[in-house]
N, C-alpha and C. Protein backbone atom coordinates (compact mmCIF):
# COMPACT_ATOMS: atom_id res chain seq x y z
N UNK A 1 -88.24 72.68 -39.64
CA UNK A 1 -87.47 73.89 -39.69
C UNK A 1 -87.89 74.72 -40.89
N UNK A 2 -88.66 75.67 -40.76
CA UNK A 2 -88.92 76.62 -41.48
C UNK A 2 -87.92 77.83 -42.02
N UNK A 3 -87.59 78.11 -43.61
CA UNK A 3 -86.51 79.01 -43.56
C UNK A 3 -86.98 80.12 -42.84
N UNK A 4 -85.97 81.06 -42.47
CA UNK A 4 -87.04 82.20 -41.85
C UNK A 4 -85.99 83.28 -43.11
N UNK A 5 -86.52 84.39 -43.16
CA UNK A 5 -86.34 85.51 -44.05
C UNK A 5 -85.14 86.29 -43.51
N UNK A 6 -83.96 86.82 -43.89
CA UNK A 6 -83.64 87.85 -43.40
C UNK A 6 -83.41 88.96 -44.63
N UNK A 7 -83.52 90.27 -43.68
CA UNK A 7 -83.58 91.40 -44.96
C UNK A 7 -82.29 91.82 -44.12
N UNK A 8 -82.00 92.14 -45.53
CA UNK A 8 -80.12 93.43 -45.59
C UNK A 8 -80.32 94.76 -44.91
N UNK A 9 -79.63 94.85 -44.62
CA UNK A 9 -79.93 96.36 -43.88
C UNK A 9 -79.53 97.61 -44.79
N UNK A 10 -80.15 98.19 -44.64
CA UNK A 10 -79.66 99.47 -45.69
C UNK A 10 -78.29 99.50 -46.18
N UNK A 11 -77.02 99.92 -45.01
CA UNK A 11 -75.84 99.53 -45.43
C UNK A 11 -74.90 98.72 -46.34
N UNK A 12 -76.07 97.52 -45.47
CA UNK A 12 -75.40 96.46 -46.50
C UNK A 12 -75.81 96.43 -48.47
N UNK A 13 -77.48 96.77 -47.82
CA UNK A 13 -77.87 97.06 -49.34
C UNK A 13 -77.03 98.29 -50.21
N UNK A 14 -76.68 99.28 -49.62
CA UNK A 14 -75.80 100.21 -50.06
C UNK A 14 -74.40 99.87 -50.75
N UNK A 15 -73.77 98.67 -49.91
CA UNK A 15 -71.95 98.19 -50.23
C UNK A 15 -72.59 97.35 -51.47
N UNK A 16 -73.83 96.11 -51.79
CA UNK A 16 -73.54 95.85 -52.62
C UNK A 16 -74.17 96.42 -53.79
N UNK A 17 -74.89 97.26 -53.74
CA UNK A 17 -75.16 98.43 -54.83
C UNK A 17 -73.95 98.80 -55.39
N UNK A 18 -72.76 99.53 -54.35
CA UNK A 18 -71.69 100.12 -54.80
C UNK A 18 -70.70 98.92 -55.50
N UNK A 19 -70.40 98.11 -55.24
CA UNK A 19 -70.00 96.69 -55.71
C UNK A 19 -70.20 96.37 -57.11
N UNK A 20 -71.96 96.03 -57.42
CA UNK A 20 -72.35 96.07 -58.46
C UNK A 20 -71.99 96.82 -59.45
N UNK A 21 -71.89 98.32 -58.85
CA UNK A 21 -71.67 100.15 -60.10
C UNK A 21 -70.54 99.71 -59.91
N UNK A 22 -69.36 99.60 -58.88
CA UNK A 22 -67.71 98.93 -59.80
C UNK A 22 -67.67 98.46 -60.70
N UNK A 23 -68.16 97.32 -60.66
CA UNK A 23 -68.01 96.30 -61.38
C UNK A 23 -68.53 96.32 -62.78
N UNK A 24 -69.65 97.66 -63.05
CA UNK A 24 -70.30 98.06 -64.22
C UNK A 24 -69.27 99.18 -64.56
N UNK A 25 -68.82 99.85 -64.22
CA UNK A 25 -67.73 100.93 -64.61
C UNK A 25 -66.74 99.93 -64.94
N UNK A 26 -66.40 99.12 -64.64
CA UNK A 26 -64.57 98.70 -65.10
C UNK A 26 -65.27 98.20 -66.16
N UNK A 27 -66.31 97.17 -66.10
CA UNK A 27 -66.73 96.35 -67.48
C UNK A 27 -66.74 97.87 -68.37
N UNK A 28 -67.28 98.82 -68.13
CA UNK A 28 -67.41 99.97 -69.31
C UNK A 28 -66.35 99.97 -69.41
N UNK A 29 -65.71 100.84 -68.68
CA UNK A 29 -63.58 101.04 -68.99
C UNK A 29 -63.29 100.26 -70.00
N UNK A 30 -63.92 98.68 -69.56
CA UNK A 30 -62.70 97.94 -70.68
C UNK A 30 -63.26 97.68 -71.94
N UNK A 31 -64.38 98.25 -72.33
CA UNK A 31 -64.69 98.23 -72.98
C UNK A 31 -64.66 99.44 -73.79
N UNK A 32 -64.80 100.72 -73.23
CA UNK A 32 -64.42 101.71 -74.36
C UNK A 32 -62.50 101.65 -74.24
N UNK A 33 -61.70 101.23 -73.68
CA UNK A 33 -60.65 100.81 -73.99
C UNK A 33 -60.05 99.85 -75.17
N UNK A 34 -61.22 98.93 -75.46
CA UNK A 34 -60.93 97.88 -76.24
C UNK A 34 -60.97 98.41 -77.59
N UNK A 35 -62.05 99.91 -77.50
CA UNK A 35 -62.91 100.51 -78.78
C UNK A 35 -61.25 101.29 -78.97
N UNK A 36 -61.06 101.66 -78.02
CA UNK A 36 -59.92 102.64 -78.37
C UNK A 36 -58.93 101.91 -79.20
N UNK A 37 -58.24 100.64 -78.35
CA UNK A 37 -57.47 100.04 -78.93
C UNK A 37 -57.58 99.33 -80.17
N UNK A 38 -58.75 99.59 -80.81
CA UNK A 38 -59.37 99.13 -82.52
C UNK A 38 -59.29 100.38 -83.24
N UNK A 39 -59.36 101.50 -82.55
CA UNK A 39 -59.02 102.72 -83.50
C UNK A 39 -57.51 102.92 -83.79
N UNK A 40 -56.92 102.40 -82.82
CA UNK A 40 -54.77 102.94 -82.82
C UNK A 40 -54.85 101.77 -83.33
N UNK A 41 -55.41 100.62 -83.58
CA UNK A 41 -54.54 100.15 -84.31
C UNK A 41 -55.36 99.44 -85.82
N UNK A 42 -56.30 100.40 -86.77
CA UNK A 42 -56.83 100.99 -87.23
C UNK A 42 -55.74 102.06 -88.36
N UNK A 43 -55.38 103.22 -86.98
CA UNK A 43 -54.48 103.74 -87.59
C UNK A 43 -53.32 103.52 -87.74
N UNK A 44 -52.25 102.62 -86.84
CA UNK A 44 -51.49 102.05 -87.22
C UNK A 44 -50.99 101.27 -88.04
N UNK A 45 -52.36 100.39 -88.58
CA UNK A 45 -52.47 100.38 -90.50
C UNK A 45 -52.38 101.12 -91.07
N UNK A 46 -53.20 102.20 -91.18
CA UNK A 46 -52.62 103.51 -92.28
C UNK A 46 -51.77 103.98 -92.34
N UNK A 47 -50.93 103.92 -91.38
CA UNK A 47 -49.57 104.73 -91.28
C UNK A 47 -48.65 103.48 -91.99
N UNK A 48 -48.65 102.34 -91.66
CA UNK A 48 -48.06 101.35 -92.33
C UNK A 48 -48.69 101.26 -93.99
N UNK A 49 -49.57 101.47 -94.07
CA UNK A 49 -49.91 101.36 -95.71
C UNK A 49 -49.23 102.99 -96.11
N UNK A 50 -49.46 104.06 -95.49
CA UNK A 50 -48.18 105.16 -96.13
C UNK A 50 -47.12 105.08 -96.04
N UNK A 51 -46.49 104.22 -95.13
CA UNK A 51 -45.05 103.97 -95.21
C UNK A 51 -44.89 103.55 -96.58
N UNK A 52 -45.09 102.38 -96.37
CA UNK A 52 -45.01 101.68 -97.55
C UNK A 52 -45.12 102.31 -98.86
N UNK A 53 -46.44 103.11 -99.13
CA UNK A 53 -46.80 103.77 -100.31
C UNK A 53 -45.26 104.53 -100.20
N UNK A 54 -45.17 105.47 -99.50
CA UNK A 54 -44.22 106.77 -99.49
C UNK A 54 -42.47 105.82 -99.87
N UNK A 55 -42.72 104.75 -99.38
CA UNK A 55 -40.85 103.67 -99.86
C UNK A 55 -41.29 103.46 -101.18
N UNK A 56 -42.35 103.59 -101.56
CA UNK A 56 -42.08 102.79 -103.48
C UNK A 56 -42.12 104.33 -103.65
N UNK A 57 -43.06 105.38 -103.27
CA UNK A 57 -42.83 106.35 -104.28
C UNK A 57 -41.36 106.85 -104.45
N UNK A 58 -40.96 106.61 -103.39
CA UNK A 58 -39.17 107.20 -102.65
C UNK A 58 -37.93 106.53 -103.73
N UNK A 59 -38.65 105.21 -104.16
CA UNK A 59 -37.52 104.18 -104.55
C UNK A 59 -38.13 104.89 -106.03
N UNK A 60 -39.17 105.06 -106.61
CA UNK A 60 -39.78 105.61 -108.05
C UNK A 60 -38.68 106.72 -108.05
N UNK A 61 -38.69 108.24 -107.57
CA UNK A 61 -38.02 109.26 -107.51
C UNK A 61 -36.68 109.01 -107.51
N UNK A 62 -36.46 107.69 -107.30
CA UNK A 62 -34.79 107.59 -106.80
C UNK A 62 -34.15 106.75 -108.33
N UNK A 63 -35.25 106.30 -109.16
CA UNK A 63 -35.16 105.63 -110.48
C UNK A 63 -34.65 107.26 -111.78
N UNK A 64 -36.44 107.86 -111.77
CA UNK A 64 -36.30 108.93 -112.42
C UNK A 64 -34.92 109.62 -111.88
N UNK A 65 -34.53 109.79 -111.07
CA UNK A 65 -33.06 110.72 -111.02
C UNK A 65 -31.70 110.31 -111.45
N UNK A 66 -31.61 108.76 -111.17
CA UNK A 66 -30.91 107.64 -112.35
C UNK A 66 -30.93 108.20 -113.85
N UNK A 67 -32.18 108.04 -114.06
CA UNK A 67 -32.36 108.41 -115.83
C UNK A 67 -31.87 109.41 -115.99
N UNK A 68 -32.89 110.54 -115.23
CA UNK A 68 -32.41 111.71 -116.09
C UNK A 68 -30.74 112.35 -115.80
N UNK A 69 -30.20 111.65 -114.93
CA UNK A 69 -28.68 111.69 -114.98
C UNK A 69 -27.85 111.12 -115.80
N UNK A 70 -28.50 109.62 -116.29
CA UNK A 70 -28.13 109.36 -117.15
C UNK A 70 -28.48 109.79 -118.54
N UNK A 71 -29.34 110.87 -118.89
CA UNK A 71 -29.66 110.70 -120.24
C UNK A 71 -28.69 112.43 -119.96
N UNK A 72 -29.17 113.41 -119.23
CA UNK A 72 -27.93 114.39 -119.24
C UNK A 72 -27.22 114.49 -119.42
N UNK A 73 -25.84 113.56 -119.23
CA UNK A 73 -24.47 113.25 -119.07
C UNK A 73 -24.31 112.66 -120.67
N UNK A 74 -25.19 111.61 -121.25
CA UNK A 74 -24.91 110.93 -122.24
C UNK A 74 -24.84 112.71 -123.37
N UNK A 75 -25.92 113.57 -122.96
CA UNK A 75 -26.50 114.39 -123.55
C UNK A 75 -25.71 115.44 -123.84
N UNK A 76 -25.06 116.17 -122.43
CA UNK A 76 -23.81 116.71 -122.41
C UNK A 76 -22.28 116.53 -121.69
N UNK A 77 -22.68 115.45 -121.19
CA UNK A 77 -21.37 115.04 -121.18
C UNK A 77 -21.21 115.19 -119.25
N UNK A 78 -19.91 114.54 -118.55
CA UNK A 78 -20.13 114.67 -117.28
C UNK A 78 -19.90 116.28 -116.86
N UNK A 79 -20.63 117.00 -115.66
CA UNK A 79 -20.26 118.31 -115.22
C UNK A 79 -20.88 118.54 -114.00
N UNK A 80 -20.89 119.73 -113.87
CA UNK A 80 -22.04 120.04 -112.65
C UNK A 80 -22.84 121.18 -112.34
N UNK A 81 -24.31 121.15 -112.18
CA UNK A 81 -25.38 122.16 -112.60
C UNK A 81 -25.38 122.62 -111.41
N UNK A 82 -25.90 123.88 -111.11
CA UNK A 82 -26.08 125.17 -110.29
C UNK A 82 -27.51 124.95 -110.38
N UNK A 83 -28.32 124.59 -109.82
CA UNK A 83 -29.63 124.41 -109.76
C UNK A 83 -30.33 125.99 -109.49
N UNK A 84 -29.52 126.49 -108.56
CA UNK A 84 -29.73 128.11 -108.61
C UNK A 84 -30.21 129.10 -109.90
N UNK A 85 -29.02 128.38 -110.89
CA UNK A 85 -28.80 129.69 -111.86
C UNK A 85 -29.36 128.77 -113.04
N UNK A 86 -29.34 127.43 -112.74
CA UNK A 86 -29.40 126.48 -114.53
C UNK A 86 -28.21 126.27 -115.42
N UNK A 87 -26.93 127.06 -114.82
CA UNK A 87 -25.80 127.21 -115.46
C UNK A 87 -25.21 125.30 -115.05
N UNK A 88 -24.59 124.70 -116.29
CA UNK A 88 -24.08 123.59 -116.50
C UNK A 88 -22.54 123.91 -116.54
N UNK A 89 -21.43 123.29 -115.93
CA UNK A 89 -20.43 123.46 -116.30
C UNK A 89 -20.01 122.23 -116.68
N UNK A 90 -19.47 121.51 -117.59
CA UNK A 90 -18.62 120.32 -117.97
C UNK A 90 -17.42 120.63 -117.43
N UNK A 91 -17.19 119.20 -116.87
CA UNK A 91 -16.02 118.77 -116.21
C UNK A 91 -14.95 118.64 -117.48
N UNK A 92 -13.92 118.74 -117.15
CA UNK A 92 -12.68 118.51 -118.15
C UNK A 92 -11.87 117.64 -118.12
N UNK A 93 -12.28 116.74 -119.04
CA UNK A 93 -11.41 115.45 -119.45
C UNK A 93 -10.24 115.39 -119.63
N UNK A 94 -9.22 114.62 -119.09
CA UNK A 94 -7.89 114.30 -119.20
C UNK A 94 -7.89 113.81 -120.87
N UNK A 95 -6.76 114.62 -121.19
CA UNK A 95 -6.29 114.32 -122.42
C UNK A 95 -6.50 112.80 -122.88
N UNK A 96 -6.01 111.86 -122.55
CA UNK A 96 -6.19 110.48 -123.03
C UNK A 96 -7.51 110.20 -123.00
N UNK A 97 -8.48 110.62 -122.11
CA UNK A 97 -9.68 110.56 -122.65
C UNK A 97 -10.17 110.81 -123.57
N UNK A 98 -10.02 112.11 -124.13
CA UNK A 98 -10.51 113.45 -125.22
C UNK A 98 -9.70 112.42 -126.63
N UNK A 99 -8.56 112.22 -126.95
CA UNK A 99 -8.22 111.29 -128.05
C UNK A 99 -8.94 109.77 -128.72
N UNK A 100 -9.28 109.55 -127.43
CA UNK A 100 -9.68 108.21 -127.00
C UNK A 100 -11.44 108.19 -127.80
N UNK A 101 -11.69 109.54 -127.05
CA UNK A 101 -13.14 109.53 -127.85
C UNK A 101 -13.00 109.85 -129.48
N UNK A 102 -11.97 110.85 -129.75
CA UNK A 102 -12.21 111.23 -131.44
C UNK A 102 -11.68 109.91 -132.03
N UNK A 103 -10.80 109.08 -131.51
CA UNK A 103 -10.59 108.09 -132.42
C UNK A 103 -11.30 106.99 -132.04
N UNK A 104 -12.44 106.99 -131.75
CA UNK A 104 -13.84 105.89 -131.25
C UNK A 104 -14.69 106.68 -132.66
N UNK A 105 -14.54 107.82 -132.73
CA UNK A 105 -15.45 108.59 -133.78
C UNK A 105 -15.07 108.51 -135.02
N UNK A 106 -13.46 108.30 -135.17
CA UNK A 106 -13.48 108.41 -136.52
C UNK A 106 -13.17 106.66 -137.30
């Protein structure tokens, strides 16, 4: 028994041509997909390393406004500024306070 040869017929040679180019397009797809999904998440590090940066600088700004409230107040005393105008008004202490401090002073 001799093999004998058979040839594909055009058609057929045609379906698995087209078969083959599927199968080379999805392998591409998933592959510039994969590229994609290394860039988002790429940047989804950076956005997480500015989070982060932007919470310490947030919690820094939130220190300095501590201080300089506290060194104001020690400075002139409690009130409340008009950021508008720069005008300071001091709040007004109840009498037992106001005694309380001159005889801490004297």
């Amino acid at each position: 028994m001799a093999n004998k040869e058979t040839k594909f017929t055009e058609e057929e040679l045609k379906s698995l041509n087209e078969l083959s180019q599927g199968y080379q397009g999805i392998q591409n797809a998933f592959g510039q997909m994969k590229v994609q999904r290394i860039l988002i998440d790429q940047q989804i590090s950076s956005l997480e390393e500015a989070e982060i940066k932007l919470e310490s600088d947030y919690t820094d700004i939130q220190q300095k406004e501590r201080d300089l409230v506290k060194e104001l107040n020690e400075k002139y005393g409690p009130g409340s500024l008009d950021p508008q105008t720069g005008v300071f008004t001091p709040t007004e202490q109840p009498a037992e306070q106001v005694e309380e401090v001159k005889s801490e002073e004297s």
